[in-house]
N, C-alpha and C. Protein backbone atom coordinates (compact mmCIF):
# COMPACT_ATOMS: atom_id res chain seq x y z
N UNK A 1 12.35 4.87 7.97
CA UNK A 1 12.07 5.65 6.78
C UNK A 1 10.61 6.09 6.82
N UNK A 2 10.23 7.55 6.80
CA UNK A 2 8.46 7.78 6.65
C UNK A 2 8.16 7.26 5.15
N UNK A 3 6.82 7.25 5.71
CA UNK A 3 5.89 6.87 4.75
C UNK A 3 5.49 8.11 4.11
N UNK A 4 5.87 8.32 3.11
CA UNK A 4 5.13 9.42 1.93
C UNK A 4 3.69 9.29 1.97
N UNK A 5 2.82 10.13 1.78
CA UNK A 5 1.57 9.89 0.93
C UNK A 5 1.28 10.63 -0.38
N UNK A 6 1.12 10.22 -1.23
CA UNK A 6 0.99 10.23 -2.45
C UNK A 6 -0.32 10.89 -2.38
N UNK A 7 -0.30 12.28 -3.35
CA UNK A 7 -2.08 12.76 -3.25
C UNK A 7 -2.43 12.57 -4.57
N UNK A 8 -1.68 12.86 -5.85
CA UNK A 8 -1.41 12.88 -7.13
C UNK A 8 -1.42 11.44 -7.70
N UNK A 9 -2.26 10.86 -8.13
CA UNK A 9 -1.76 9.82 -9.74
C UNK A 9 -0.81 10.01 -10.02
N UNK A 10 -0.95 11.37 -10.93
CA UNK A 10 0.84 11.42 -11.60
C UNK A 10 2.06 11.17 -10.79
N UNK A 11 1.67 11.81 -9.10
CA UNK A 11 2.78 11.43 -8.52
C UNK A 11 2.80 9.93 -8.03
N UNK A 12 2.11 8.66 -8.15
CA UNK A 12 2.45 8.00 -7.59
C UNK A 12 3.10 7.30 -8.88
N UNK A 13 2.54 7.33 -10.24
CA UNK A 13 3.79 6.83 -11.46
C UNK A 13 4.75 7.34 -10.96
N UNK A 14 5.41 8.67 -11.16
CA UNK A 14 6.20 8.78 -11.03
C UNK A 14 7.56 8.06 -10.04
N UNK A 15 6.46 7.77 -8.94
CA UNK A 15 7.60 7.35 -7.99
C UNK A 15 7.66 6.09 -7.96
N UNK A 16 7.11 5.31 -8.86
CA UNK A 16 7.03 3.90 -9.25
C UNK A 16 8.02 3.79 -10.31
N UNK A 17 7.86 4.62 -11.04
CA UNK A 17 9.13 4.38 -12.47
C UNK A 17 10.44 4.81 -11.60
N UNK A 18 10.45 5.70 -10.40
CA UNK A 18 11.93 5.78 -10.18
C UNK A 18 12.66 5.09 -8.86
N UNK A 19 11.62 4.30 -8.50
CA UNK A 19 12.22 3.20 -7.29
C UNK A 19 12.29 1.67 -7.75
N UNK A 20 13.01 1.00 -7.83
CA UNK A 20 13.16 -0.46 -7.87
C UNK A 20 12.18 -1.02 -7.18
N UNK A 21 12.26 -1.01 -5.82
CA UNK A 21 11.17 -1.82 -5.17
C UNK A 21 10.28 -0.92 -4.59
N UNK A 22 9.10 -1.09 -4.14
CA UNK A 22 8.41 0.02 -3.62
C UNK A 22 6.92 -0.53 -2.98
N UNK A 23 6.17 -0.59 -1.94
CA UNK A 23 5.21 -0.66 -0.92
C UNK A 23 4.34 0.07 -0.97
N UNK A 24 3.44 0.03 -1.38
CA UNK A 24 2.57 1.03 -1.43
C UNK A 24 0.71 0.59 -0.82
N UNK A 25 0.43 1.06 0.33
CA UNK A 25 -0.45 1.01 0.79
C UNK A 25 -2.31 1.89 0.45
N UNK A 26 -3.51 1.15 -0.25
CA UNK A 26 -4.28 1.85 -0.33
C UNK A 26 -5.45 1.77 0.20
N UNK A 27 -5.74 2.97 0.64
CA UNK A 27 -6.54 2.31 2.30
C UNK A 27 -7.62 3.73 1.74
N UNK A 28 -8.85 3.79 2.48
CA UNK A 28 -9.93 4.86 2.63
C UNK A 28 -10.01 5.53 3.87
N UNK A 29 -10.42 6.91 4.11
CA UNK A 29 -10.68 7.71 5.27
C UNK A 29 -11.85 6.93 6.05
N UNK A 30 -12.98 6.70 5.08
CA UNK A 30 -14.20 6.09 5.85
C UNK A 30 -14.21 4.83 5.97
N UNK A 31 -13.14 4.34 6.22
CA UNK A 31 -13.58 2.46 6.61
C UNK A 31 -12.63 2.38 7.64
N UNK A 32 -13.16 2.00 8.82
CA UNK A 32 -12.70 1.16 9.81
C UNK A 32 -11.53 0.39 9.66
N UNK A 33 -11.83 -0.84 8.77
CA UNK A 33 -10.18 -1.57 8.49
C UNK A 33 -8.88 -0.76 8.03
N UNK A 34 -9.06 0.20 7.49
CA UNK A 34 -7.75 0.81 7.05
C UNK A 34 -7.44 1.61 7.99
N UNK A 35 -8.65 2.19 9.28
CA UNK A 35 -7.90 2.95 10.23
C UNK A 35 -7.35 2.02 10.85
N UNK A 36 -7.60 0.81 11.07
CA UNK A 36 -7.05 0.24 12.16
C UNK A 36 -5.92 -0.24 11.58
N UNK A 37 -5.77 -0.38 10.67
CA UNK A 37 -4.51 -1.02 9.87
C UNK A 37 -3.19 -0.14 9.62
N UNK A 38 -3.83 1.41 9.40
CA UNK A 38 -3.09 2.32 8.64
C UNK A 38 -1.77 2.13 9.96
N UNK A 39 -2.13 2.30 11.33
CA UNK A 39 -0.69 2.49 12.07
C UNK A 39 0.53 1.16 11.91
N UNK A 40 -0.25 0.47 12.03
CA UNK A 40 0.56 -0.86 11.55
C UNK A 40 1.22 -0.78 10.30
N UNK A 41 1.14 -0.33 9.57
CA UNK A 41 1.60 0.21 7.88
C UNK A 41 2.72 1.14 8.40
N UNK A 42 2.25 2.26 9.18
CA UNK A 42 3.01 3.26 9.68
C UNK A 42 4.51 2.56 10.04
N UNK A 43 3.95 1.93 11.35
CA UNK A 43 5.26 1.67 12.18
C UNK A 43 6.28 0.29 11.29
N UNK A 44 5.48 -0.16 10.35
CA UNK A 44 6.47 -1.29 9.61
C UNK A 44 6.98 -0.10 9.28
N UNK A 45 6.89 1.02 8.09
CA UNK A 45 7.60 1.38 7.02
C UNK A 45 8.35 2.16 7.83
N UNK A 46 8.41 2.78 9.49
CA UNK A 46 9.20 3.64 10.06
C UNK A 46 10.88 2.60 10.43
N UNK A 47 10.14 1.32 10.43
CA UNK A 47 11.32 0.53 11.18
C UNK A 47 11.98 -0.27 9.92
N UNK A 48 11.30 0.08 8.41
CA UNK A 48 11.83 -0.58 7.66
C UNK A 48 13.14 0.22 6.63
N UNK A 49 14.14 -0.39 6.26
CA UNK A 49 15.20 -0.02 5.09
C UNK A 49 14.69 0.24 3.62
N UNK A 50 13.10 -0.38 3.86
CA UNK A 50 12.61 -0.47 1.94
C UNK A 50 11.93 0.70 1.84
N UNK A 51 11.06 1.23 0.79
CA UNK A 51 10.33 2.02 0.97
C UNK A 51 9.08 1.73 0.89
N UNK A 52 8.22 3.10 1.38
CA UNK A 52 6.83 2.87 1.53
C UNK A 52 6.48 3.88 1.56
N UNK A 53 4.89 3.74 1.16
CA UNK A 53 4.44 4.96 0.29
C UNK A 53 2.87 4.96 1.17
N UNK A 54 1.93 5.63 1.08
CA UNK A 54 0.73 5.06 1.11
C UNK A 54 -0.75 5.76 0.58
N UNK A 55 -1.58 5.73 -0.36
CA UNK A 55 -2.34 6.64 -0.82
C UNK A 55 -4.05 6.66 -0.16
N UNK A 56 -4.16 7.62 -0.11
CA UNK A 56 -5.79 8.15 0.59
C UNK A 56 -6.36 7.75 -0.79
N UNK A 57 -7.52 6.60 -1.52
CA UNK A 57 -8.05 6.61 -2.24
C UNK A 57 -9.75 7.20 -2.31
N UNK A 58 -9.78 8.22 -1.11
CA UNK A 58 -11.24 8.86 -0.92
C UNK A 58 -11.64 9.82 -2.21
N UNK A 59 -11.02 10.10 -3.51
CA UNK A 59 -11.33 10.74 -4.40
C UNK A 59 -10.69 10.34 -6.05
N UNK A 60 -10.00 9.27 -5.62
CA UNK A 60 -9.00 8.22 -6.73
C UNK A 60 -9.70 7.47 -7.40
N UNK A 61 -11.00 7.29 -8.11
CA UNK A 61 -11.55 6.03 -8.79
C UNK A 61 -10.28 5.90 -9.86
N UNK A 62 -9.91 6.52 -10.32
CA UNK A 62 -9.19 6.12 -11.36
C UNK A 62 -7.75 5.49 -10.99
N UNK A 63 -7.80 5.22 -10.31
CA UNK A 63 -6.57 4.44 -9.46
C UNK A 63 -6.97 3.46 -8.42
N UNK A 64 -8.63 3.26 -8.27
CA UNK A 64 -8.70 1.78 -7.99
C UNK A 64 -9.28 1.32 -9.12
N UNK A 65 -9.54 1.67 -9.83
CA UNK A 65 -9.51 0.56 -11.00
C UNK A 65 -8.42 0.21 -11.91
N UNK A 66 -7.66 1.35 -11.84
CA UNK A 66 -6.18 1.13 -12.61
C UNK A 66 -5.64 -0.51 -11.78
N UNK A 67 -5.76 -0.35 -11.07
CA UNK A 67 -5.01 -1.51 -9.74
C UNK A 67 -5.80 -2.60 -9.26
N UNK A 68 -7.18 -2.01 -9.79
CA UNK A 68 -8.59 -3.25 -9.43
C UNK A 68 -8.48 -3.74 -7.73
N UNK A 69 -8.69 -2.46 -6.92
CA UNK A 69 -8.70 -2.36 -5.71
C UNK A 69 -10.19 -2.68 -5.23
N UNK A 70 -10.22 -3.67 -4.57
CA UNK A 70 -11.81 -4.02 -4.41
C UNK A 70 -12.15 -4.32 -2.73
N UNK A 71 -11.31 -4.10 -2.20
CA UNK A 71 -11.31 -4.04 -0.81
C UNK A 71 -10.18 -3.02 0.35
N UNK A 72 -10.71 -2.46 1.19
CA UNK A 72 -9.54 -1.95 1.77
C UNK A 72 -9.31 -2.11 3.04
N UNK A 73 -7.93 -1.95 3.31
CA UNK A 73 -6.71 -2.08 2.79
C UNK A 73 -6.33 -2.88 2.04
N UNK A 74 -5.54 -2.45 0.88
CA UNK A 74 -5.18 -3.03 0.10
C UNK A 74 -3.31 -2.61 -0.21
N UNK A 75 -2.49 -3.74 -0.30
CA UNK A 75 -1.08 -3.40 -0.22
C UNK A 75 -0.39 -4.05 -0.99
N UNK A 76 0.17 -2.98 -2.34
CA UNK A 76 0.75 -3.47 -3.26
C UNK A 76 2.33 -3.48 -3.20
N UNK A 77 3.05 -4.32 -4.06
CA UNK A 77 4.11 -4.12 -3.88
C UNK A 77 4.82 -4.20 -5.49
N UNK A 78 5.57 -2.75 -6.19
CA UNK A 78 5.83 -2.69 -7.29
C UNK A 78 7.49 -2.96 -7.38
N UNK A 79 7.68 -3.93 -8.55
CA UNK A 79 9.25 -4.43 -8.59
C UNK A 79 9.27 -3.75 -10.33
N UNK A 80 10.19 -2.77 -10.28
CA UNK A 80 10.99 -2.54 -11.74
C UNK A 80 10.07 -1.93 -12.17
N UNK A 81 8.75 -0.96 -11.51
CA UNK A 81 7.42 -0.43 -11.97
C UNK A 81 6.18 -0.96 -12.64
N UNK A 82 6.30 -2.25 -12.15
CA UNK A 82 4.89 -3.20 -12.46
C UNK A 82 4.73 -3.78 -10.71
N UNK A 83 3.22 -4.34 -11.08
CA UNK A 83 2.51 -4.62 -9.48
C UNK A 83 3.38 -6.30 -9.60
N UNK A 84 4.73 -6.42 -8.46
CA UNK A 84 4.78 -8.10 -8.76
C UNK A 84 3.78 -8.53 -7.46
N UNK A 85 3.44 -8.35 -6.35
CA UNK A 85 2.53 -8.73 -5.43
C UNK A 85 1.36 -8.24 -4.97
N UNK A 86 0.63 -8.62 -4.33
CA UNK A 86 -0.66 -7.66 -3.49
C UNK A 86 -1.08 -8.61 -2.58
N UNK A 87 -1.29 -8.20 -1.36
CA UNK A 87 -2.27 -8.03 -0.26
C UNK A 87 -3.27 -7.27 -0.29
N UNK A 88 -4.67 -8.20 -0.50
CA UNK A 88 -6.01 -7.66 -0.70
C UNK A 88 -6.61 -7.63 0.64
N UNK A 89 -7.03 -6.51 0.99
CA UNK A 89 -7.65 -6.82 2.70
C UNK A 89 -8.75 -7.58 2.12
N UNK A 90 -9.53 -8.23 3.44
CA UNK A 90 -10.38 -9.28 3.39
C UNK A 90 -11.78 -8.67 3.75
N UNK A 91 -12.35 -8.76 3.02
CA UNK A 91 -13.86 -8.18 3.13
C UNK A 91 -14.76 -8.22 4.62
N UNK A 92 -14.79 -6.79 5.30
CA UNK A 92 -15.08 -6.91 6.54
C UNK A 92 -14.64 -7.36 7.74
N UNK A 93 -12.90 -7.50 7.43
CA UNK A 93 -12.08 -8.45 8.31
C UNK A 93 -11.10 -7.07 8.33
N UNK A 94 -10.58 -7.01 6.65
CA UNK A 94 -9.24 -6.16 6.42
C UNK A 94 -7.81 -6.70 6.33
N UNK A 95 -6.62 -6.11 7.11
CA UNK A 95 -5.67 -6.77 7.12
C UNK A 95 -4.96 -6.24 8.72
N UNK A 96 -3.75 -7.69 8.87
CA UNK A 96 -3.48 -7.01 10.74
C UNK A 96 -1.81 -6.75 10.37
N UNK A 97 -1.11 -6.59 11.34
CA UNK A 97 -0.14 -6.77 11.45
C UNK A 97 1.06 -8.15 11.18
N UNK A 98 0.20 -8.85 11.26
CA UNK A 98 1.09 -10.55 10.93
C UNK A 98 1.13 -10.32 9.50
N UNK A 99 -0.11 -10.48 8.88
CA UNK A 99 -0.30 -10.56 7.38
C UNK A 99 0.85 -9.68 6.30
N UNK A 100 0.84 -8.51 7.08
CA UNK A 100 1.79 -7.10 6.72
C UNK A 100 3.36 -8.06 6.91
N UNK A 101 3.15 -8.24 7.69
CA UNK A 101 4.89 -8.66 8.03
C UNK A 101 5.33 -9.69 6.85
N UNK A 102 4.58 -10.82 6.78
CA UNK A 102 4.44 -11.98 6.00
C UNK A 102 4.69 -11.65 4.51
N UNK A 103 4.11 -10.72 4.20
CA UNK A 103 4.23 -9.87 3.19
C UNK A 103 5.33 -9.45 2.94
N UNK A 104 5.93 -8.66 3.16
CA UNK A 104 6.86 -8.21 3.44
C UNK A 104 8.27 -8.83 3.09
N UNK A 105 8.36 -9.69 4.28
CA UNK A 105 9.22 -10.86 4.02
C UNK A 105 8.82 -11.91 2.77
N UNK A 106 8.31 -11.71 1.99
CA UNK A 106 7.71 -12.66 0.74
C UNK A 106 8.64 -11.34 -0.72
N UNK A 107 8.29 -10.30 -0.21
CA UNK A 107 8.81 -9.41 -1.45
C UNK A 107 9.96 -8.76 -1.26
N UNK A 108 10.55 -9.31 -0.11
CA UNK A 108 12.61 -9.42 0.01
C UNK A 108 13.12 -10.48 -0.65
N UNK A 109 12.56 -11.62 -0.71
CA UNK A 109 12.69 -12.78 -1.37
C UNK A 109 12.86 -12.37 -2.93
């Protein structure tokens, strides 16, 4: 399944009020950890059945604070259109591929 990217606020409510479960990845153009992360995001959500979304927050303040995004990558996961999980990347570390997976398998549960 591709990964959408969301450019719009409005569009990412939207697609939160109309999916049950939903993945949503928020990462920056200028930081290192989210490039290195972003393909790993990629290739889960290509090989995955759930969905996934992922937003460029390079002009969004109002959507990292809506979400209190304080590091990136950052990977939420919305059940019934509220945040039930998050993966906060780790300050100057980020997030890898294990962590993603782990994840993952925590919000099939």
């Amino acid at each position: 399944m591709a990964c959408e990217l969301i450019n719009r606020p409005s569009d990412l409510d939207r697609v939160i009020k109309s999916k049950d479960r939903l993945t949503v990845l928020f990462y920056a153009s200028w930081c290192p950890f989210s490039q290195r992360f972003l393909p790993d995001f990629l290739d889960h959500a290509e090989a995955s059945d759930q969905c996934f979304m992922r937003v460029l927050v390079d002009d969004k303040d109002d959507l990292i604070r809506k979400y209190a995004i304080e590091v990136y990558p950052t990977v939420l996961f919305f059940q019934h259109g509220k945040v039930a999980k998050r993966l906060d990347g780790i300050f100057h570390v980020g997030l890898n591929k294990r962590q993603l997976e782990e994840f993952v398998n925590k919000c099939r549960a």
